[in-house]
Protein backbone atom coordinates (compact mmCIF):
# COMPACT_ATOMS: atom_id res chain seq x y z
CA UNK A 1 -2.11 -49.89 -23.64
CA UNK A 2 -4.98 -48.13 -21.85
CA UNK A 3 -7.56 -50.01 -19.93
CA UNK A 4 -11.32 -49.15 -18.86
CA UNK A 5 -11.80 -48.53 -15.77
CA UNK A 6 -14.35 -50.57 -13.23
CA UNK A 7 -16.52 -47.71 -14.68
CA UNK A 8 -16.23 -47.97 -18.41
CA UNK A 9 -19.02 -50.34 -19.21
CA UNK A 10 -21.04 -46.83 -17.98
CA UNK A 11 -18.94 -44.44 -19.22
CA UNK A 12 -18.78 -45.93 -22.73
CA UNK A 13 -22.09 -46.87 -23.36
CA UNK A 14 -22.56 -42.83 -22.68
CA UNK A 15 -19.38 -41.88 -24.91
CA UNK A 16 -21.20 -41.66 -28.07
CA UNK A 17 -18.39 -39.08 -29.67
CA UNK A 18 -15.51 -42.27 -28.63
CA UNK A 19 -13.69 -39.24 -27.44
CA UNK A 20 -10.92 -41.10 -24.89
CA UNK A 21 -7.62 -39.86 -23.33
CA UNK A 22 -5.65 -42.00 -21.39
CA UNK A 23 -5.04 -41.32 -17.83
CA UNK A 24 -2.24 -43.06 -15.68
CA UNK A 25 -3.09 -45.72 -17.98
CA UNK A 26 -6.84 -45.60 -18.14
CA UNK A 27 -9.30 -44.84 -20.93
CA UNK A 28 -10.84 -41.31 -19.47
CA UNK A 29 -13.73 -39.52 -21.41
CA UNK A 30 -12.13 -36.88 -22.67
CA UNK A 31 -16.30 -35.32 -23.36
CA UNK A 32 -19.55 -37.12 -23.70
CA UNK A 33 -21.43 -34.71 -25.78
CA UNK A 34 -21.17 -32.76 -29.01
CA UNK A 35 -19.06 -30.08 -27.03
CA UNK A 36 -17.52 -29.92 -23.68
CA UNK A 37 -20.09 -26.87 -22.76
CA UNK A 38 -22.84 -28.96 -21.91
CA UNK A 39 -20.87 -31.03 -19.39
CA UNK A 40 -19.36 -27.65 -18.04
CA UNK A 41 -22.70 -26.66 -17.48
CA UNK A 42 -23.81 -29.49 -15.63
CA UNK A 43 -20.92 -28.95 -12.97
CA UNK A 44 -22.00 -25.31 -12.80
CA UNK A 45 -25.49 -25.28 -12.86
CA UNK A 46 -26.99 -28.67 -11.89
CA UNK A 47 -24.92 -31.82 -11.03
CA UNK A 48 -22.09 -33.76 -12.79
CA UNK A 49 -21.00 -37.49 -12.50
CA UNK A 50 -17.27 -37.54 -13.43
CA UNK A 51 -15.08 -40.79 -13.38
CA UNK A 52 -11.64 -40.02 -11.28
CA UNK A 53 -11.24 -43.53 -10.69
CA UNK A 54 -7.68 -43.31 -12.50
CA UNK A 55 -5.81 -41.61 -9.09
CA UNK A 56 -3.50 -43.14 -7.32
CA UNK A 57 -5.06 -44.27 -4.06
CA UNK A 58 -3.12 -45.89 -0.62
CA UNK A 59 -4.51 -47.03 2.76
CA UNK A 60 -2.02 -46.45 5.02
CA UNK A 61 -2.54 -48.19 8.39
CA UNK A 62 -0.68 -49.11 12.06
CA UNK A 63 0.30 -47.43 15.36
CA UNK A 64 3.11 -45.47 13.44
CA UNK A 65 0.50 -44.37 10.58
CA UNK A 66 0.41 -40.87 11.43
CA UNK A 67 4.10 -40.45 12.27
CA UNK A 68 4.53 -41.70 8.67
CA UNK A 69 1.69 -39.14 7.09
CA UNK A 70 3.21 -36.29 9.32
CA UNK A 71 6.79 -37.54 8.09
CA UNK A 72 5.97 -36.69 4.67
CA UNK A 73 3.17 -33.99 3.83
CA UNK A 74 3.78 -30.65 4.82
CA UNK A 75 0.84 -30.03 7.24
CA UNK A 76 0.52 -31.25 10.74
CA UNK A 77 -1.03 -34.18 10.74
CA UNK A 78 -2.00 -33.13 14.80
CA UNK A 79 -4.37 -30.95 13.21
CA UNK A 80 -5.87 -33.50 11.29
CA UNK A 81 -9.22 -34.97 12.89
CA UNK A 82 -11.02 -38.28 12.35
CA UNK A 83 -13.43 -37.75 9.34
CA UNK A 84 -10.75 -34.99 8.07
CA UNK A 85 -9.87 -34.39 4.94
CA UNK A 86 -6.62 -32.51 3.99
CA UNK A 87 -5.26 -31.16 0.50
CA UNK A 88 -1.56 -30.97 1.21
CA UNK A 89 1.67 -31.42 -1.23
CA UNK A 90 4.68 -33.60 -0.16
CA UNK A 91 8.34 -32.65 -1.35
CA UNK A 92 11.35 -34.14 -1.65
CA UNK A 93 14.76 -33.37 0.56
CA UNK A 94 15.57 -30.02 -1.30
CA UNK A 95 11.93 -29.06 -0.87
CA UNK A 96 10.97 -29.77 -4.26
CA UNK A 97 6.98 -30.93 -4.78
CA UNK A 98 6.74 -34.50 -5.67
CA UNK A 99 3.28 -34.56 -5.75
CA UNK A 100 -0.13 -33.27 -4.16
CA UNK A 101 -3.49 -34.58 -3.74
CA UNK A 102 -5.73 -36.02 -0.45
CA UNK A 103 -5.38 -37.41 2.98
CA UNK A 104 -8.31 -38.32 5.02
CA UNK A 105 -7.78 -39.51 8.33
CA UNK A 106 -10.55 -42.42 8.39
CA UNK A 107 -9.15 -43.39 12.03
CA UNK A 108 -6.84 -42.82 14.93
CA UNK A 109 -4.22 -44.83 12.79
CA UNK A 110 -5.89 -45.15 9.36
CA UNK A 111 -5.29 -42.50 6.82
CA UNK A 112 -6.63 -42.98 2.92
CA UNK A 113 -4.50 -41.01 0.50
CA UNK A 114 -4.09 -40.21 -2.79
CA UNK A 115 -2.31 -38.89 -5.24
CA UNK A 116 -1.68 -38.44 -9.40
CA UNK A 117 1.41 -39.47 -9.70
CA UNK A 118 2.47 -43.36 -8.55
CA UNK A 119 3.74 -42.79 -4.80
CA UNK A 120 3.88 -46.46 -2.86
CA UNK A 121 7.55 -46.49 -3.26
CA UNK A 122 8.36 -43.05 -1.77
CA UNK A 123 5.84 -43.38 1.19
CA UNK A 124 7.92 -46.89 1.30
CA UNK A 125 11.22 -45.13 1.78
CA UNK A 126 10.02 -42.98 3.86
CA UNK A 127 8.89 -45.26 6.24
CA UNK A 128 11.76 -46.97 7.18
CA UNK A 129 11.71 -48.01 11.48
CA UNK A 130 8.08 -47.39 11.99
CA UNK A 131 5.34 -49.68 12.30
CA UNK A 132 3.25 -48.90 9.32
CA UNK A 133 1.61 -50.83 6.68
CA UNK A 134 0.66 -48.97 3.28
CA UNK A 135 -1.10 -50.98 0.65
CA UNK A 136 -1.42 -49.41 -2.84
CA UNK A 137 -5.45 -50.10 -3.34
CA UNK A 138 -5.63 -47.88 -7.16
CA UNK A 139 -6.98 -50.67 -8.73
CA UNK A 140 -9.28 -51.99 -6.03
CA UNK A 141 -10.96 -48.59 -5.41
CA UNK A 142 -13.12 -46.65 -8.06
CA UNK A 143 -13.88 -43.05 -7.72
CA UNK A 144 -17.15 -41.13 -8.55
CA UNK A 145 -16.90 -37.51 -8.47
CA UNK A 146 -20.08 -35.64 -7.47
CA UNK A 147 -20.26 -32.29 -8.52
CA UNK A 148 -22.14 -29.04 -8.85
CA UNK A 149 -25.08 -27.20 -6.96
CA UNK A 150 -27.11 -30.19 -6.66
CA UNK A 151 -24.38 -32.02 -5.63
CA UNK A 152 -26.15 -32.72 -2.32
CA UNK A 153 -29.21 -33.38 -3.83
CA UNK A 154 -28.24 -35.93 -5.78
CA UNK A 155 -26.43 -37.65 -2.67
CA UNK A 156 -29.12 -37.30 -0.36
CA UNK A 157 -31.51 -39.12 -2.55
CA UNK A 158 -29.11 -42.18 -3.16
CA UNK A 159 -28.20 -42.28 0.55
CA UNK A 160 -31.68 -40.99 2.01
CA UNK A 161 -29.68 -39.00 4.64
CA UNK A 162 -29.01 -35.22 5.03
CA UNK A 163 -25.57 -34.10 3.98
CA UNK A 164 -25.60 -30.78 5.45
CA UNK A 165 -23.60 -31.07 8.34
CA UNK A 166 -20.76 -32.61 6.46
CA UNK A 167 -18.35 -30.17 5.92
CA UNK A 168 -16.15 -28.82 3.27
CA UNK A 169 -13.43 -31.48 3.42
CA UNK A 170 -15.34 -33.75 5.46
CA UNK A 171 -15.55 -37.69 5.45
CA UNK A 172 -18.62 -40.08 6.23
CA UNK A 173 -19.06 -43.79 5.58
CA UNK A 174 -22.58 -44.66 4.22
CA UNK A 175 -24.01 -46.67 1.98
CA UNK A 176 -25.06 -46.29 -1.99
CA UNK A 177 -27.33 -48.25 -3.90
CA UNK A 178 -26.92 -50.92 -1.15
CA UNK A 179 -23.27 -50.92 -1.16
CA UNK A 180 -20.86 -49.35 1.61
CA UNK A 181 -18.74 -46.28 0.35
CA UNK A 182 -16.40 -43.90 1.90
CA UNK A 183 -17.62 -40.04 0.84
CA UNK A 184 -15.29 -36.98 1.02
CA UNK A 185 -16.66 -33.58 0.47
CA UNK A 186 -13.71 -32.76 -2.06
CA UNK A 187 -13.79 -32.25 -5.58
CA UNK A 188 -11.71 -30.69 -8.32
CA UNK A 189 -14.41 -27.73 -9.83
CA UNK A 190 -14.38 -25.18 -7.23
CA UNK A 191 -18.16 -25.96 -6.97
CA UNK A 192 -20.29 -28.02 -4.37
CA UNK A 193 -19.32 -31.26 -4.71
CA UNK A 194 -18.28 -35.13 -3.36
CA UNK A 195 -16.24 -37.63 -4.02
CA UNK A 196 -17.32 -41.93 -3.38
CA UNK A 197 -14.42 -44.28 -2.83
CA UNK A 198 -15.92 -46.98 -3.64
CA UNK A 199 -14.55 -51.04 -4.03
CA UNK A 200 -13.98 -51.53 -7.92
CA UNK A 201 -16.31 -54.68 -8.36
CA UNK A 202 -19.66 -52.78 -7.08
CA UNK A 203 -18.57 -49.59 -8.43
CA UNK A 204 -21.65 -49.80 -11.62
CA UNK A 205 -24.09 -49.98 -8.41
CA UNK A 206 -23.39 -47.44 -6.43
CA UNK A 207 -22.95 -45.13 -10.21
CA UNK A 208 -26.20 -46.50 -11.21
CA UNK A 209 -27.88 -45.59 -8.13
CA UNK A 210 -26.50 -42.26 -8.21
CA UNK A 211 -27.60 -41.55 -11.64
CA UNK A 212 -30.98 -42.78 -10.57
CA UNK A 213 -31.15 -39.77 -7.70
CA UNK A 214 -29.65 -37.31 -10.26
CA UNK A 215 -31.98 -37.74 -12.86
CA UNK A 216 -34.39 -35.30 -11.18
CA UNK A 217 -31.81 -33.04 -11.58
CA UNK A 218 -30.52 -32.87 -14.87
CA UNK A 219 -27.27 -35.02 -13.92
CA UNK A 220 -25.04 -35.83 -16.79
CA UNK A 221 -21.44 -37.41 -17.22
CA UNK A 222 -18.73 -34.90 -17.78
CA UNK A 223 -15.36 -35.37 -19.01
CA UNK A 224 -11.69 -34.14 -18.31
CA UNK A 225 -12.24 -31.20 -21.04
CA UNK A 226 -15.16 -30.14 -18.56
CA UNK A 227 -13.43 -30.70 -15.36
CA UNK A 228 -10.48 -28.90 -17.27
CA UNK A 229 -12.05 -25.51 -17.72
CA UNK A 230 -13.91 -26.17 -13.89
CA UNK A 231 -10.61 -26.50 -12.48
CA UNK A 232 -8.87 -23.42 -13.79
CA UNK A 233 -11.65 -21.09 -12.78
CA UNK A 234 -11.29 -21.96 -9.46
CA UNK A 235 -7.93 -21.81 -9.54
CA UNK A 236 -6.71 -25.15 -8.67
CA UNK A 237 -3.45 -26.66 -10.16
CA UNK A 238 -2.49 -29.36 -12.03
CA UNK A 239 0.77 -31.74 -11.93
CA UNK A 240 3.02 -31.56 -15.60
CA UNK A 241 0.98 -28.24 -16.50
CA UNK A 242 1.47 -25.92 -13.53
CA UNK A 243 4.66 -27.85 -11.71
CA UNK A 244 6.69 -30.71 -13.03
CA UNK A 245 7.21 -33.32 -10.26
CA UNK A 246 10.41 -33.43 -8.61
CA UNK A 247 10.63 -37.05 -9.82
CA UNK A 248 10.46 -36.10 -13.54
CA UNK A 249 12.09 -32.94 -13.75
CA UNK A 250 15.91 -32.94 -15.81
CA UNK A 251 16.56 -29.45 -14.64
CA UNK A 252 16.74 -27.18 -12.02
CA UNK A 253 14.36 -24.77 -13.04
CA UNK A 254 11.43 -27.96 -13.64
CA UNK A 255 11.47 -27.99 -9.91
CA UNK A 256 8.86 -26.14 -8.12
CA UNK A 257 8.76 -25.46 -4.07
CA UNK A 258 4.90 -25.49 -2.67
CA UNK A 259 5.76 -21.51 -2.29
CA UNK A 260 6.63 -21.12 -6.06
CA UNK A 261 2.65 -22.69 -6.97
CA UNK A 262 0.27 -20.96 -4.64
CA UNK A 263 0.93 -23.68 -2.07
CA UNK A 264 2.97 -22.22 1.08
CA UNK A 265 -0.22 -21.51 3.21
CA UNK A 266 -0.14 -25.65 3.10
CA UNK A 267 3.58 -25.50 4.61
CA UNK A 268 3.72 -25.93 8.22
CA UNK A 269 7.12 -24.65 9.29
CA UNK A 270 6.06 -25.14 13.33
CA UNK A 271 5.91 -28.52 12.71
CA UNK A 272 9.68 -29.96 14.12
CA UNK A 273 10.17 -32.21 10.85
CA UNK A 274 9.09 -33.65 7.50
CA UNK A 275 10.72 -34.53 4.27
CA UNK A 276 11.72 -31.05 2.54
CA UNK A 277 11.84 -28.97 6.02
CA UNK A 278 14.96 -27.27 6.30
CA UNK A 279 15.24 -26.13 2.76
CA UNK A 280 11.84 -24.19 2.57
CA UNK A 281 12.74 -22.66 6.20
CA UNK A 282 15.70 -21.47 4.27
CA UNK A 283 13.70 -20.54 1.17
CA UNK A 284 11.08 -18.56 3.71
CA UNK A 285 14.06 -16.84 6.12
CA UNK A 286 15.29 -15.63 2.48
CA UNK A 287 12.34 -13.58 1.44
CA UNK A 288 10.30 -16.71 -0.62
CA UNK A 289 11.00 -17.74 -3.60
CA UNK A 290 12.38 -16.25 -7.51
CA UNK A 291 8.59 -16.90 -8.93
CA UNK A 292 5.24 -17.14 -7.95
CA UNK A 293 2.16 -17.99 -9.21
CA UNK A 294 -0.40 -15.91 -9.97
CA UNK A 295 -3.45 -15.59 -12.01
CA UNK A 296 -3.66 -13.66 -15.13
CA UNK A 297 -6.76 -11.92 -17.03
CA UNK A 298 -6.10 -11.64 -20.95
CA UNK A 299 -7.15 -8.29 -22.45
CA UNK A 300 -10.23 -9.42 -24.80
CA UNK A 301 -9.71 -6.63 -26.99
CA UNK A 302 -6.09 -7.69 -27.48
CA UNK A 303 -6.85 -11.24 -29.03
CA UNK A 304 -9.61 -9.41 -31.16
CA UNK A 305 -7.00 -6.76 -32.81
CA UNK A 306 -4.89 -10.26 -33.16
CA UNK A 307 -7.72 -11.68 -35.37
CA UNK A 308 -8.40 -8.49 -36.92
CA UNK A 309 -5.04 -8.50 -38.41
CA UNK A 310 -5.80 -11.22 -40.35
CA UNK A 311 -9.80 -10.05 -40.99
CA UNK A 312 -10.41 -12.83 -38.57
CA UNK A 313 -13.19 -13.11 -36.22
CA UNK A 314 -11.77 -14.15 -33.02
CA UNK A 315 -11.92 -17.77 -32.66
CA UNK A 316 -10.80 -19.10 -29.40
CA UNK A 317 -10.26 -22.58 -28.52
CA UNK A 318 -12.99 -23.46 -25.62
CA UNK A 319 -10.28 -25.97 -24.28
CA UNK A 320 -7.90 -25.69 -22.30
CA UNK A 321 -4.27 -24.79 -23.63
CA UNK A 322 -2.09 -26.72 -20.85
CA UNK A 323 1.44 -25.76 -23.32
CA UNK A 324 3.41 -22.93 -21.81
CA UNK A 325 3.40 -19.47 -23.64
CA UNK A 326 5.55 -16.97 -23.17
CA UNK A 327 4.75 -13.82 -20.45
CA UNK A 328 6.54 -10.63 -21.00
CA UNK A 329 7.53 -7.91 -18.63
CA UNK A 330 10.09 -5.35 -17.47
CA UNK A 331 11.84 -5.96 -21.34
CA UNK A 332 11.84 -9.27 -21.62
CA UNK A 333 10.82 -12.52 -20.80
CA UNK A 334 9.59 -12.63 -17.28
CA UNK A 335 7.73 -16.02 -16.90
CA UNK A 336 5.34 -18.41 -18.76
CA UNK A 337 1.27 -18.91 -18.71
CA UNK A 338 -0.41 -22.10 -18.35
CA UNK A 339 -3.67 -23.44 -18.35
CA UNK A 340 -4.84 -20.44 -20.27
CA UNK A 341 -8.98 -20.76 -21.23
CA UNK A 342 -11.94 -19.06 -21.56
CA UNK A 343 -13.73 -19.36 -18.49
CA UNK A 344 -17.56 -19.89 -19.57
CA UNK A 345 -18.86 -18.48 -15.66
CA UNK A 346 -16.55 -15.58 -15.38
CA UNK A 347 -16.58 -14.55 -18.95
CA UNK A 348 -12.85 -14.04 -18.96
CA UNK A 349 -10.03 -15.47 -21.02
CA UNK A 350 -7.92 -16.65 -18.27
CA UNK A 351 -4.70 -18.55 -17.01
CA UNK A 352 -2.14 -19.10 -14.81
CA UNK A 353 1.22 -17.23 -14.25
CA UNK A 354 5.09 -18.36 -12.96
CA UNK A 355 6.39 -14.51 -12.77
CA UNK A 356 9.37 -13.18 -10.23
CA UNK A 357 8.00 -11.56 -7.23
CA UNK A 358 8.49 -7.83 -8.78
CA UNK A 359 5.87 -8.59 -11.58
CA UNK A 360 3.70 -11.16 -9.67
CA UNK A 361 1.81 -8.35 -7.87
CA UNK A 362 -2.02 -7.77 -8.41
CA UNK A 363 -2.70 -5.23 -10.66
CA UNK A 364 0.70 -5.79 -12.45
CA UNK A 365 0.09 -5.46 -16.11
CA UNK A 366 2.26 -8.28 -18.42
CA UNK A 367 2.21 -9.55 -21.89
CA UNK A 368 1.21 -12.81 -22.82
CA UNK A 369 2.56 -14.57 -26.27
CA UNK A 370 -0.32 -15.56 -28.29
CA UNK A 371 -0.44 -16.79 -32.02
CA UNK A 372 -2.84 -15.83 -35.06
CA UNK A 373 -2.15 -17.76 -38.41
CA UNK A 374 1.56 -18.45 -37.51
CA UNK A 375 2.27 -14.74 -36.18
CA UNK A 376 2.96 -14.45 -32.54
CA UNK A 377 2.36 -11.71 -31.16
CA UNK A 378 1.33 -10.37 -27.25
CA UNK A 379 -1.54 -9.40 -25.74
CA UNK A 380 -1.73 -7.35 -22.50
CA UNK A 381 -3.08 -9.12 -19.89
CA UNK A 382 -3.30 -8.01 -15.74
CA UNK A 383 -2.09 -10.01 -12.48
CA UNK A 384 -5.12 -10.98 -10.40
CA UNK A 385 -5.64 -12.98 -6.99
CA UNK A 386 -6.42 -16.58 -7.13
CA UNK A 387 -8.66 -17.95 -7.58
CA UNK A 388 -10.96 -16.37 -10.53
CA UNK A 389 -13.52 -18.14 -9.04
CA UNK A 390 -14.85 -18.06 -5.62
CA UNK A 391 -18.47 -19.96 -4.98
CA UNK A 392 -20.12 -19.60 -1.78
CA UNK A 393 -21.54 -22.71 -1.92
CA UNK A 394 -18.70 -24.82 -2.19
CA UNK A 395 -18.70 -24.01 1.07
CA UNK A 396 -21.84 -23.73 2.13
């Protein structure tokens, strides 16, 4: 049975559609408004509150904390500075992704992390003989996700500090609507954006005092469907669409190396050990792996002559389609498409691609199963670089 979250008595009083989803157990907005579009274009144009309190969160603390981070994630944690944020994944011992998601580095031995998937017991195991404490804090933290060009804007008003020289994946304690918060410059749109970890029982302050600074500038509460469509523009992956974890998967072929999903520039084989090593040497010194991921641009004209075949107007769904399809190459079935949407910035119908290394070059052109009034059929689409969408001023 799903839950609100220490958010909900804002969120709900704004979710006048009742349009929920549940999310590692949460109710989670699945869009505010009439249509997702308007939420979208918040994130894209001015600012976006979005409620990600639903991660998985862990402090992880002691004079062996780092030894314990480096043990596990697949970056160096040497290269990790105070007030440092890293995206890494974290595999299991055949080099398998369990999960991915955040680790900040708050202190010399104090590291905040999180992830989708529950992970307490596998940092747990993994910390056997070191002096570590990790405390699961998901329910005591909520999570406010800041996003879009006047991202900044927004937080400079509710903090009355300049943000500027916090860099992309940077950390800074501060305070909100009189209330202390931890702020990451992370997000999950590709755009300008923040995220406040925040305690649970003054999280309504600190998003009321934020709404306060973004009314200026047209803030509004998006959804997942919003965040959805953000995410796959700018190319960022998603756990059970993209990948299956390593702790859910039945089969061989449901597990996924950090090479086979656009992940191996987060694999540091220099580093002398961590959890998963010595198979993805192996996997490298072999060549990389049997797929990789790739992005893929659907031929517009293809899904029209779909429609047409039915005297149809195309009608495509402005959601994202997380269910595999089909991709076709070389006579046959080469891979499978996720995540395929229309992406409202880039005017492109979109998605991404699992495809064996001779197909999964740019330019490559595939075929992608799609379906018109119970007929599949395929429509051409070409291999492109990741992401589809690449804003400066995430950045900036």
């Amino acid at each position: 049975m799903s839950v609100g979250t220490a958010l909900h008595p804002r969120t709900s009083a704004l979710n006048t559609k009742m349009s929920w989803g549940d999310w590692s157990g949460y109710f989670s907005a699945q869009v505010y408004a009439d249509f997702h579009d308007i939420e979208y274009n918040a994130i894209r144009e001015q600012a976006a509150l979005i409620d990600v309190s639903p991660l998985y969160k862990y402090e992880v603390r002691g004079p062996d904390a780092a030894r314990l981070v480096d043990r596990v994630m697949t970056r160096d944690v040497a290269r990790l500075a105070v007030d440092r944020v890293f995206y890494t994944p974290w595999c299991n011992e055949d080099g398998k992704v369990v999960d991915d998601g955040t680790v900040t580095r708050r202190g010399a031995d104090e590291f905040f992390w999180t992830a989708a998937d529950p992970s307490y017991r596998w940092f747990e195991l993994n910390a056997g003989g070191l002096d570590v404490e990790i405390r699961d804090v998901s329910d005591e933290v909520a999570a406010i996700a800041v996003q879009g060009p006047r991202a900044r804007d927004v937080l400079e008003g509710a903090t009355r500090g300049d943000w500027s020289g916090v860099r992309y994946f940077g950390h800074r304690r501060t305070e909100v609507g009189g209330v202390d918060v931890n702020v990451t410059r992370t997000g999950y749109t590709g755009d300008l954006g923040y995220e406040v970890w925040v305690a649970a029982d003054a999280a309504l302050e600190v998003w009321d005092a934020l709404w306060e600074a973004g009314e200026p500038h047209g803030i509004r509460a998006a959804g997942i469907r919003a965040l959805d469509v953000a995410r796959v523009e700018a190319g960022l992956i998603l756990i059970e669409a993209e990948y299956t974890s390593a702790r859910h998967a039945v089969s061989q072929e449901q597990m996924y190396s950090p090479f086979e999903i656009g992940l191996g520039r987060l694999v540091d084989l220099s580093k002398p050990s961590f959890v998963g090593r010595r198979a993805l040497e192996l996997e490298h010194r072999r060549g990389g792996p049997e797929r990789r991921l790739v992005g893929l641009e659907l031929d517009w004209l293809g899904i029209e002559a779909m429609f047409a075949a039915h005297d149809l107007p195309p009608a495509v769904s402005a959601a994202v389609n997380r269910e595999p399809v089909p991709v076709y190459a070389g006579g046959g079935q080469a891979g499978r498409a996720t995540s395929v949407t229309w992406g409202p910035t880039i005017k492109k119908m979109v998605g991404f691609g699992s495809l064996p290394p001779q197909f999964a070059r740019s330019g490559a052109r595939v075929g992608v199963e799609w379906t018109v009034e119970g007929e599949r059929g395929t429509v051409d689409a070409t291999v492109v670089d990741l992401p589809f969408l690449d804003l400066d001023r995430k950045r900036a």
